[in-house]
C-alpha atoms as a PDB file:
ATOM      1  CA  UNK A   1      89.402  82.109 138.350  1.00  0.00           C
ATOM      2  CA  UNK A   2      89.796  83.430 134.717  1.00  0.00           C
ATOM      3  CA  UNK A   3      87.389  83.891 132.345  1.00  0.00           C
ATOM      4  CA  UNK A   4      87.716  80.377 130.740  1.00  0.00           C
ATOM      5  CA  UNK A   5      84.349  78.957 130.529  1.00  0.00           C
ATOM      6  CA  UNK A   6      84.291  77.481 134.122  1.00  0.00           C
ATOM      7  CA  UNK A   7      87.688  75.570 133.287  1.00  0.00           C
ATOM      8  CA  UNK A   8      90.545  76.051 136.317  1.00  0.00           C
ATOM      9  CA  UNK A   9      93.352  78.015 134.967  1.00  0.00           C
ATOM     10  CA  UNK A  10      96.446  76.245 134.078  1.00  0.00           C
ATOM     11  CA  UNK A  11      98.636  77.877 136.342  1.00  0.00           C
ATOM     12  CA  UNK A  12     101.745  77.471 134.220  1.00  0.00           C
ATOM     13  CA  UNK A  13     100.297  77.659 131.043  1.00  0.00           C
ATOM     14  CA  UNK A  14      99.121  81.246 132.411  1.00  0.00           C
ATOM     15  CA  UNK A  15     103.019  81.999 134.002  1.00  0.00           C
ATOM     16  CA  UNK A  16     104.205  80.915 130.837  1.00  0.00           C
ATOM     17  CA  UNK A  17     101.631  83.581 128.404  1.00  0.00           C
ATOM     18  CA  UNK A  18     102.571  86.383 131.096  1.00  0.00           C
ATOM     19  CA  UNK A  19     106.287  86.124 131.117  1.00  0.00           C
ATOM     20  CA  UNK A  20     105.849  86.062 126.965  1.00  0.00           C
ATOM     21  CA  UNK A  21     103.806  88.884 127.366  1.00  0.00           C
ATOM     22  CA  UNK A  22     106.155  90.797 129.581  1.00  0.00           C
ATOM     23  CA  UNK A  23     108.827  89.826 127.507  1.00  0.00           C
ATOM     24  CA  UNK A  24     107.382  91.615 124.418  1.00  0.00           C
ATOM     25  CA  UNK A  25     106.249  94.821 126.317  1.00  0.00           C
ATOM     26  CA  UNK A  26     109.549  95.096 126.894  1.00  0.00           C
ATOM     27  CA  UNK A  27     110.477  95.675 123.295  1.00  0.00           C
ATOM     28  CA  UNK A  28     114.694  96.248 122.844  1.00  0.00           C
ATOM     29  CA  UNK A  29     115.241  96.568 126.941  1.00  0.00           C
ATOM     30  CA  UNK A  30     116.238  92.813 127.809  1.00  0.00           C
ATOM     31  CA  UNK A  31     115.405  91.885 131.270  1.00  0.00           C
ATOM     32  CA  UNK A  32     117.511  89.712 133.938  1.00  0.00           C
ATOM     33  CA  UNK A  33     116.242  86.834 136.107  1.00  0.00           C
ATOM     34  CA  UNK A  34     115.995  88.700 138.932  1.00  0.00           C
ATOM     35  CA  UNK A  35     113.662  91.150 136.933  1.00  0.00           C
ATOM     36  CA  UNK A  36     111.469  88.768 135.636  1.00  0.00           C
ATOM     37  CA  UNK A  37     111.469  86.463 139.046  1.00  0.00           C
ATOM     38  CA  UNK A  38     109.864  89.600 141.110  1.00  0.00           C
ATOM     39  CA  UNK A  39     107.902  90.759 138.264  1.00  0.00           C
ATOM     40  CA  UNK A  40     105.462  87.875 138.014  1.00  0.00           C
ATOM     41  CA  UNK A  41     106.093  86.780 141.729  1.00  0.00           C
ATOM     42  CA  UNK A  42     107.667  83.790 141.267  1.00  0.00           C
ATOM     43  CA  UNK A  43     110.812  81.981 143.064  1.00  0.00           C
ATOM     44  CA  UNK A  44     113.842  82.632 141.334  1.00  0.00           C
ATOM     45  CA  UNK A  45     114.298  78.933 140.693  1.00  0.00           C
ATOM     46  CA  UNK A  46     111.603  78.260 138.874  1.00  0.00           C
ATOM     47  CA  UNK A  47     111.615  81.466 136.660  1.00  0.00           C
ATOM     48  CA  UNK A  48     114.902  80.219 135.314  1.00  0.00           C
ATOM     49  CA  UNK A  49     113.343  76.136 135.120  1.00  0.00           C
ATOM     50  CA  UNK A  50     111.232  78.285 132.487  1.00  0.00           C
ATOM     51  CA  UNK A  51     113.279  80.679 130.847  1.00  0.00           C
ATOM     52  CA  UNK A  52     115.210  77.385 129.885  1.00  0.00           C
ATOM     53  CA  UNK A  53     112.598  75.584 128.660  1.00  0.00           C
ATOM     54  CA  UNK A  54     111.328  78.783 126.505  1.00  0.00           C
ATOM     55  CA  UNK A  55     115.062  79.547 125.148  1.00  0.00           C
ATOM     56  CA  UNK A  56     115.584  75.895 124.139  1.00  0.00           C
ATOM     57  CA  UNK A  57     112.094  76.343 122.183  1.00  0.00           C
ATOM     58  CA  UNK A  58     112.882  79.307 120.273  1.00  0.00           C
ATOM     59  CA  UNK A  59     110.416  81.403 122.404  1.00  0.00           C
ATOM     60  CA  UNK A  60     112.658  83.447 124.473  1.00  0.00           C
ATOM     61  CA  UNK A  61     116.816  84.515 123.974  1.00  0.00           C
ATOM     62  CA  UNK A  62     119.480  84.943 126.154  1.00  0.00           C
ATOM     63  CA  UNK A  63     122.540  87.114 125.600  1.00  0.00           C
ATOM     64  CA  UNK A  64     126.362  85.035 125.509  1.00  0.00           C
ATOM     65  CA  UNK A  65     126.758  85.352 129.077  1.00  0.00           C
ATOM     66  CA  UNK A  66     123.245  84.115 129.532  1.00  0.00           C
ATOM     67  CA  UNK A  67     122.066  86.826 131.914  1.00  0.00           C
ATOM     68  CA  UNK A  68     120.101  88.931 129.699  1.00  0.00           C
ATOM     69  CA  UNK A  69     116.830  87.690 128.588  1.00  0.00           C
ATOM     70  CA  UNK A  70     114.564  88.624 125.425  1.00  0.00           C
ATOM     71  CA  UNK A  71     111.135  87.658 123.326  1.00  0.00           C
ATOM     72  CA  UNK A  72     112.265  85.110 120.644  1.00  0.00           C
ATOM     73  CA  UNK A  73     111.854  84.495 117.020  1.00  0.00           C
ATOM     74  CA  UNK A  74     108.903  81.948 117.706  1.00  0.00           C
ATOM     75  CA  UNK A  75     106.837  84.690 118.747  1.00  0.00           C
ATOM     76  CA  UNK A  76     107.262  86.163 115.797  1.00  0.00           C
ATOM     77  CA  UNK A  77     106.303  83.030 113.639  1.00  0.00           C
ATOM     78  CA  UNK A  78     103.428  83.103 115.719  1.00  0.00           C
ATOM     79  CA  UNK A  79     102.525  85.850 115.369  1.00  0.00           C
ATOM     80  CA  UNK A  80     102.755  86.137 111.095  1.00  0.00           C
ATOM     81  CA  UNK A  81     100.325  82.823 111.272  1.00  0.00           C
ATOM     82  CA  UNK A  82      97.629  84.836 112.996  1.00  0.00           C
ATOM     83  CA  UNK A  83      97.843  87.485 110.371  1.00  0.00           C
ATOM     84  CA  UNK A  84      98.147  84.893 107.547  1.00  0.00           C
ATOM     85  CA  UNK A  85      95.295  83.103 108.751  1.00  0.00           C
ATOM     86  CA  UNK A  86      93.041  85.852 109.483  1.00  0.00           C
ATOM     87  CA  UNK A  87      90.157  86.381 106.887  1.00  0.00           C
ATOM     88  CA  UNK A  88      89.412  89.810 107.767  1.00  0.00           C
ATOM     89  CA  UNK A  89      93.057  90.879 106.872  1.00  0.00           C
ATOM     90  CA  UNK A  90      93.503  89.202 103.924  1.00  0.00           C
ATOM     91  CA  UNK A  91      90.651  90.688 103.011  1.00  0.00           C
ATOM     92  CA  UNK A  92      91.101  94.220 103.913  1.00  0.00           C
ATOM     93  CA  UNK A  93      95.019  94.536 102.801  1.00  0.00           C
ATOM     94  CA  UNK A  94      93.733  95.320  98.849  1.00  0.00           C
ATOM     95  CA  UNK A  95      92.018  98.372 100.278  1.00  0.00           C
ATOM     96  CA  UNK A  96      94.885  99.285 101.954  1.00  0.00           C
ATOM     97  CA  UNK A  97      96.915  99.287  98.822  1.00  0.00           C
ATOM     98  CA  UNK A  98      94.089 101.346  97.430  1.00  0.00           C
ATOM     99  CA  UNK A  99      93.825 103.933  99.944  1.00  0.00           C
ATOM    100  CA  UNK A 100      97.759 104.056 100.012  1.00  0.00           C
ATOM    101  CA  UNK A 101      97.753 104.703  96.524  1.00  0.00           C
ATOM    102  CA  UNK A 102      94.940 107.389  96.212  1.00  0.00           C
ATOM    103  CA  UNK A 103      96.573 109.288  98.940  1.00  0.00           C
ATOM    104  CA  UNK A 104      99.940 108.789  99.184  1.00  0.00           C
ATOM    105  CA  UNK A 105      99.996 108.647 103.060  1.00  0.00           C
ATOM    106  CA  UNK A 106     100.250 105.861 105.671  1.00  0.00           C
ATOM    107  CA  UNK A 107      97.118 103.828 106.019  1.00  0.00           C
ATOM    108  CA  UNK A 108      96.804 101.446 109.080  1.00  0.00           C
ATOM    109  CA  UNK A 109      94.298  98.535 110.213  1.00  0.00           C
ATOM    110  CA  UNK A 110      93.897  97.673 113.903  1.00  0.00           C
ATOM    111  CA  UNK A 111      91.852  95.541 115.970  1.00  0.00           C
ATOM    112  CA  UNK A 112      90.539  96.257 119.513  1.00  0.00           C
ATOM    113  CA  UNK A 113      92.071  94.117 121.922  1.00  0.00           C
ATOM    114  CA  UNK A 114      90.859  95.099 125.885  1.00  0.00           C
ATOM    115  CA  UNK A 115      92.256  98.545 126.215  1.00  0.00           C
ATOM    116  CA  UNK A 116      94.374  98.653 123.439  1.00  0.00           C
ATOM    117  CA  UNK A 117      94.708  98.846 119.807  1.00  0.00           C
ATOM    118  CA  UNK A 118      96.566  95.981 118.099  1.00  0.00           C
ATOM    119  CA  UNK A 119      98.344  96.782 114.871  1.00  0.00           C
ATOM    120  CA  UNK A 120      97.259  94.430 112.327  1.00  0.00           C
ATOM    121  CA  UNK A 121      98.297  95.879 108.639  1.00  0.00           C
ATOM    122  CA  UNK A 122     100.361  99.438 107.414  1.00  0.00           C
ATOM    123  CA  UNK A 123     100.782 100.524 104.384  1.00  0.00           C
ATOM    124  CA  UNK A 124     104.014 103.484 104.569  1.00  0.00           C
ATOM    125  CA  UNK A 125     103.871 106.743 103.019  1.00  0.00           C
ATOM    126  CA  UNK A 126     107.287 106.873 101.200  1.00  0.00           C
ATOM    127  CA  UNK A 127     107.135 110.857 102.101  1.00  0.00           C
ATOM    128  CA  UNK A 128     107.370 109.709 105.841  1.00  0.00           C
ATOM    129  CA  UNK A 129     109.730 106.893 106.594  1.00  0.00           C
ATOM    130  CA  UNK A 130     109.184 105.333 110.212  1.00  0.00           C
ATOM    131  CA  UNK A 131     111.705 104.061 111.472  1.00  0.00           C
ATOM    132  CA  UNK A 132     110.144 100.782 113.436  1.00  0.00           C
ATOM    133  CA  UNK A 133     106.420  99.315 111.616  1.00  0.00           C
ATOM    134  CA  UNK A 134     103.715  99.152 114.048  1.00  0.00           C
ATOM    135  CA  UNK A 135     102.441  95.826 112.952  1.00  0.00           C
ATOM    136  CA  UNK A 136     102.225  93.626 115.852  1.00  0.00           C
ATOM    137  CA  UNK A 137     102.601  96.523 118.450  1.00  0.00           C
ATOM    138  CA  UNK A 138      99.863  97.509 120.339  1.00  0.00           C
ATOM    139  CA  UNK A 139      98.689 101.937 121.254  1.00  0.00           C
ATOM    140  CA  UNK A 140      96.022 102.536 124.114  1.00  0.00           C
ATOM    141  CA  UNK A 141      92.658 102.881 122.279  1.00  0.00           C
ATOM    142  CA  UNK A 142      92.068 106.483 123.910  1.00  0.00           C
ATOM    143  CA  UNK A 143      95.157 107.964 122.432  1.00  0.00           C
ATOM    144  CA  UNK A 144      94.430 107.102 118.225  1.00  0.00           C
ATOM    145  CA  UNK A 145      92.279 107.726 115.647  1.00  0.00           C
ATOM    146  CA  UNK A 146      91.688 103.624 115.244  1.00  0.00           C
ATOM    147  CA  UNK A 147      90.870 103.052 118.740  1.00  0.00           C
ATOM    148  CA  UNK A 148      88.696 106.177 119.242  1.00  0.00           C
ATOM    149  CA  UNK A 149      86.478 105.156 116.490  1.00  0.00           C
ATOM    150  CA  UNK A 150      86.192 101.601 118.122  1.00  0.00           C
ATOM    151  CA  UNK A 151      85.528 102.848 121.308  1.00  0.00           C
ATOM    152  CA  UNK A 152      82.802 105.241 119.369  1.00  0.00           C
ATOM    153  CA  UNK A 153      81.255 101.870 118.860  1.00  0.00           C
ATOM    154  CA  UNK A 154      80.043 100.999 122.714  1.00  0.00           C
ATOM    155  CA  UNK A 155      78.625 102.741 125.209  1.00  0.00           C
ATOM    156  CA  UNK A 156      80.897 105.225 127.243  1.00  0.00           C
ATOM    157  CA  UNK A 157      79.737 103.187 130.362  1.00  0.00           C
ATOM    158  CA  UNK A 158      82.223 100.477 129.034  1.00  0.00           C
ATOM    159  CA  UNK A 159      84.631 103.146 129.111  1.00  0.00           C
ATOM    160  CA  UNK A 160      87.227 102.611 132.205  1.00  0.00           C
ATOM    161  CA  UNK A 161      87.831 105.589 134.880  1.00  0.00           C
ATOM    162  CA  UNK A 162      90.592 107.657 134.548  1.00  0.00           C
ATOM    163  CA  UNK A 163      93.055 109.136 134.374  1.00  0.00           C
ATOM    164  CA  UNK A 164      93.854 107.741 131.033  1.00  0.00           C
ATOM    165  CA  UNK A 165      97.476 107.629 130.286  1.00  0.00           C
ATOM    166  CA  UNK A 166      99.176 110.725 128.067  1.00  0.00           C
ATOM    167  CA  UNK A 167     101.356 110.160 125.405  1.00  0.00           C
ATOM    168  CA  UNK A 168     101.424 113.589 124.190  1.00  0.00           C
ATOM    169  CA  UNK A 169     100.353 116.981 125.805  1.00  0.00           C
ATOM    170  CA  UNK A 170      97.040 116.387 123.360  1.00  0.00           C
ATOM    171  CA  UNK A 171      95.915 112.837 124.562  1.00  0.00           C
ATOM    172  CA  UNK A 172      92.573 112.571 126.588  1.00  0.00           C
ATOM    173  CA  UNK A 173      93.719 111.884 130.431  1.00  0.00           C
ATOM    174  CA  UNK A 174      90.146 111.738 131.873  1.00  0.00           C
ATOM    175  CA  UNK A 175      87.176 110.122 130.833  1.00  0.00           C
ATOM    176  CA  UNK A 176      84.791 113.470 130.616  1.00  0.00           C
ATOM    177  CA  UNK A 177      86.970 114.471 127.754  1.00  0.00           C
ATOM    178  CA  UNK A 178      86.932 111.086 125.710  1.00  0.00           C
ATOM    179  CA  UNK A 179      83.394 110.719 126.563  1.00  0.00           C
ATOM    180  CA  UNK A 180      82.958 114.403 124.599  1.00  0.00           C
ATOM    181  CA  UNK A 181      84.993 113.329 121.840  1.00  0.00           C
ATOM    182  CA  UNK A 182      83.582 109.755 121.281  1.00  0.00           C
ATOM    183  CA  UNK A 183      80.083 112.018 121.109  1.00  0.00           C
ATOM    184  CA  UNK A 184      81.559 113.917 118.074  1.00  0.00           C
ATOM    185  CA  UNK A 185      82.969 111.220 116.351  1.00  0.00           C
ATOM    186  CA  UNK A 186      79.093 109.018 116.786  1.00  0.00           C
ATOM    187  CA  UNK A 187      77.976 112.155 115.000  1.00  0.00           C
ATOM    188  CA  UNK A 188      80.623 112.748 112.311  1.00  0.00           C
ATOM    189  CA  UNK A 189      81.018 109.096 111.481  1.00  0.00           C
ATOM    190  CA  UNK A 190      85.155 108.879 111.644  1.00  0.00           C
ATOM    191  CA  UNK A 191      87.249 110.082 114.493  1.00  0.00           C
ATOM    192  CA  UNK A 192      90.299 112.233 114.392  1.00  0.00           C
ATOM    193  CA  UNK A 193      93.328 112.439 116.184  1.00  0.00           C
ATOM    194  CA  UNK A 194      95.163 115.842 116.232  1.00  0.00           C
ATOM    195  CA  UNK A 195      98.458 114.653 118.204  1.00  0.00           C
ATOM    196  CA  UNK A 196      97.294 112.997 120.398  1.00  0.00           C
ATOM    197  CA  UNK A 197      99.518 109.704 120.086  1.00  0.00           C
ATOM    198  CA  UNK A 198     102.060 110.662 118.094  1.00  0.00           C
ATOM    199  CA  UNK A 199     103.279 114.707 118.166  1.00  0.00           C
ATOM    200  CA  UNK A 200     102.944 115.961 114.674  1.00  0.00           C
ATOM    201  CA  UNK A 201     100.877 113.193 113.209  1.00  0.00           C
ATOM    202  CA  UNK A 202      97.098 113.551 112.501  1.00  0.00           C
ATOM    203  CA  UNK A 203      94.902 110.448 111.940  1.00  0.00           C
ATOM    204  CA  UNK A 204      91.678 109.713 110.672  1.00  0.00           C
ATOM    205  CA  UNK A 205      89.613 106.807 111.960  1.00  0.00           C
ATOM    206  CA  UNK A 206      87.057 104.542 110.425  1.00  0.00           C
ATOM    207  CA  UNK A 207      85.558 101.486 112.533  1.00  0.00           C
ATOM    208  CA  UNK A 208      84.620  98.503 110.284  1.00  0.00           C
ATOM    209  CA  UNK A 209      80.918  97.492 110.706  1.00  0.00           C
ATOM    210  CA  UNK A 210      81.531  93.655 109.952  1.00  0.00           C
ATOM    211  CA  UNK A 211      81.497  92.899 113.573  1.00  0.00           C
ATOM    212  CA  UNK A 212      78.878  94.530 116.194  1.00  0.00           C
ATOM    213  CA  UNK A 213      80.166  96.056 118.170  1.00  0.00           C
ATOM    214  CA  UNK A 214      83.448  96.871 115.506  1.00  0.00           C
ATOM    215  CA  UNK A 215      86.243  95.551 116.191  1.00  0.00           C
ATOM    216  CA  UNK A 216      88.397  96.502 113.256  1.00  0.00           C
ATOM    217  CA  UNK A 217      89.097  99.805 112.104  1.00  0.00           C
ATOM    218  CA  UNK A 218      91.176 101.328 109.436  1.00  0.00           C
ATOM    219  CA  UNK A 219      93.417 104.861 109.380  1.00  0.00           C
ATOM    220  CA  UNK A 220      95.313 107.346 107.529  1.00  0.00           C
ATOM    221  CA  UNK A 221      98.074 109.275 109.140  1.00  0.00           C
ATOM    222  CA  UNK A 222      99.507 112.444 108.356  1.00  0.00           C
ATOM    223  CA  UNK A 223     101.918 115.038 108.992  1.00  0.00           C
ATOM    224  CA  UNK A 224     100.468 117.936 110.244  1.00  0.00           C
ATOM    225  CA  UNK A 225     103.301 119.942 107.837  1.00  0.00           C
ATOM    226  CA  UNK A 226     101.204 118.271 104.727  1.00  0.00           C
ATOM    227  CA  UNK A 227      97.764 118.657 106.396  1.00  0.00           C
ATOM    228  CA  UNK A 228      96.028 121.075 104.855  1.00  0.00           C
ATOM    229  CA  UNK A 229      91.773 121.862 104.670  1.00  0.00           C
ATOM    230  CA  UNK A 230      91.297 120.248 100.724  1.00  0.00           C
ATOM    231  CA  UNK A 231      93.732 117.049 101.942  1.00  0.00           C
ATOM    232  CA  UNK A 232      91.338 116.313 105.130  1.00  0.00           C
ATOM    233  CA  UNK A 233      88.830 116.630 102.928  1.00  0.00           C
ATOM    234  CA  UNK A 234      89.927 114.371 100.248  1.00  0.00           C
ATOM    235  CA  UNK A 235      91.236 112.217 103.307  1.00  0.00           C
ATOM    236  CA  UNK A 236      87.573 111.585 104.834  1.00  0.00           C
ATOM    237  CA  UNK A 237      86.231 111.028 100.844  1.00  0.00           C
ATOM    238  CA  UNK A 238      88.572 108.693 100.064  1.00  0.00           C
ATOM    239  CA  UNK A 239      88.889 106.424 103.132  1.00  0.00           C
ATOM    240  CA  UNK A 240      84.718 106.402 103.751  1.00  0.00           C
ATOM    241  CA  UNK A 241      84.577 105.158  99.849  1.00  0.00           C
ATOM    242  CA  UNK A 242      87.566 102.272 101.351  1.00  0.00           C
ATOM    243  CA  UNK A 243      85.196 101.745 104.599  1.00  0.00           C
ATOM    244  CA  UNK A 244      82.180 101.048 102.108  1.00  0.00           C
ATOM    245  CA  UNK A 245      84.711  98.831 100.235  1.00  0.00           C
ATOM    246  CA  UNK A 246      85.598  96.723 102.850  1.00  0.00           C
ATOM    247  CA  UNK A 247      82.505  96.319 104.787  1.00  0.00           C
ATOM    248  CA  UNK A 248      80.724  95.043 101.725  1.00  0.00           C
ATOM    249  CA  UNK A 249      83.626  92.212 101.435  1.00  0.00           C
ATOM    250  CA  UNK A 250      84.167  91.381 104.864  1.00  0.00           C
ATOM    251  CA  UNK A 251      83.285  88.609 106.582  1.00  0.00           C
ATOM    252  CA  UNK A 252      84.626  86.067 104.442  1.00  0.00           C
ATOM    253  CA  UNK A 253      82.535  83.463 102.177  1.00  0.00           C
ATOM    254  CA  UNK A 254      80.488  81.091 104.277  1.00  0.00           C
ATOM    255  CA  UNK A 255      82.626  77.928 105.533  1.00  0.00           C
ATOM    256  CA  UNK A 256      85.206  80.109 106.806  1.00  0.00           C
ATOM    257  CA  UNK A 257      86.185  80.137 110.663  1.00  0.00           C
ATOM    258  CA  UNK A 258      84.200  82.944 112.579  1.00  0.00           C
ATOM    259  CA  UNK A 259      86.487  82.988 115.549  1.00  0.00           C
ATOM    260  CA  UNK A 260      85.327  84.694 118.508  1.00  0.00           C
END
């Protein structure tokens, strides 16, 4: 049984979130029936009862010769709501205007979600144009400066065994080594990744204290071309000044939702 308050599992409410889910992991690859059928373990007959359902919804897409299958614009809908309806982004995004503008480089939010980092809010540097915006897409915690200075936050017995997937020839693949860095970051106060999710981008994390333990933090990324000792510098100034900013703002006025 799931962890749903001693309430059975709706079996095909929970097919339903995992095919979504494995829809969207699966980003600009569409998948077939046969795909998504084995994938989740279910008979071929009743994958395609629910891809039906889900296409004539809006929540999933199928190609013109209906074999090709993809995440659908109602996910996205659903997704801006959450944002829009969050109080601890509406309430962060002015900082991340100001931090954009003191700095002129890209300035993230993320929250922790399991093992991952979900991107919540990005401000671009216009002197590094990504192509794709990491809003709504999701970077293992171990591998970025946002998720390293949540994970800073707990205990490193929370911390799951390894190996821990690489994304770069920089990114921690066992726990000893995270362990060692979450130790530095506890004593610095923000956490820094040199490479380690991205090759030639450096980031600077700083968990927001709202929530114990954090579950928000805020970046700045940077080339490592434009990095150089008097720009960390002004980096870490600047986006502890945001941090102190934020915290004293966040959570909301009382009345508001607290959601859990």
């Amino acid at each position: 049984m799931s962890d749903t308050g001693g309430v059975r599992e709706v079996k095909s409410a929970a097919r339903t979130v995992e095919l979504l889910e494995l829809l969207a992991a699966r980003a600009d690859r569409p998948a077939r029936l046969q795909e998504l059928a084995d994938a989740l373990g279910v008979p071929r007959s009743s994958m395609y009862a629910l891809l039906q359902t889900l296409i004539s919804r809006g929540w999933v897409r199928t190609d013109v010769t209906g074999s090709l299958y993809g995440i659908g614009i109602h996910a996205l809908l659903t997704g801006t709501g959450y944002l829009d309806s969050d109080p601890r982004v509406r309430a962060v995004r002015p900082y991340l205007d100001e931090a954009s503008e003191a700095l002129g480089e890209t300035i993230h939010m993320g929250r922790l979600d399991g093992r991952d980092v979900a991107y919540l809010a990005t401000r671009e540097s216009h002197e590094y144009l990504r192509t794709i915006s990491r809003v709504g897409r999701r970077l293992p915690a171990h591998v970025g400066a946002l998720g390293k200075a949540l994970l800073a936050e707990r205990p490193d017995g929370e911390l799951p065994e390894g190996p821990y997937e690489a994304l770069t020839p920089n990114s921690h693949t066992s726990r000893a080594s995270l362990a060692a860095d979450l130790a530095q970051i506890r004593s610095r106060g923000w956490s820094v990744d040199r490479e380690e999710g991205v090759s030639g981008i450096v980031g600077f994390g700083f968990a927001l204290r709202y929530d114990t333990p954090a579950l928000d933090a805020i970046s700045c990324s940077v080339p490592v071309a434009r990095l150089t000792p008097a720009h960390e510098e002004r980096i870490v100034a600047v986006m502890r000044e945001i941090r102190a900013k934020a915290e004293a703002t966040v959570p909301a006025a009382p009345g508001s939702v607290h959601w859990r």
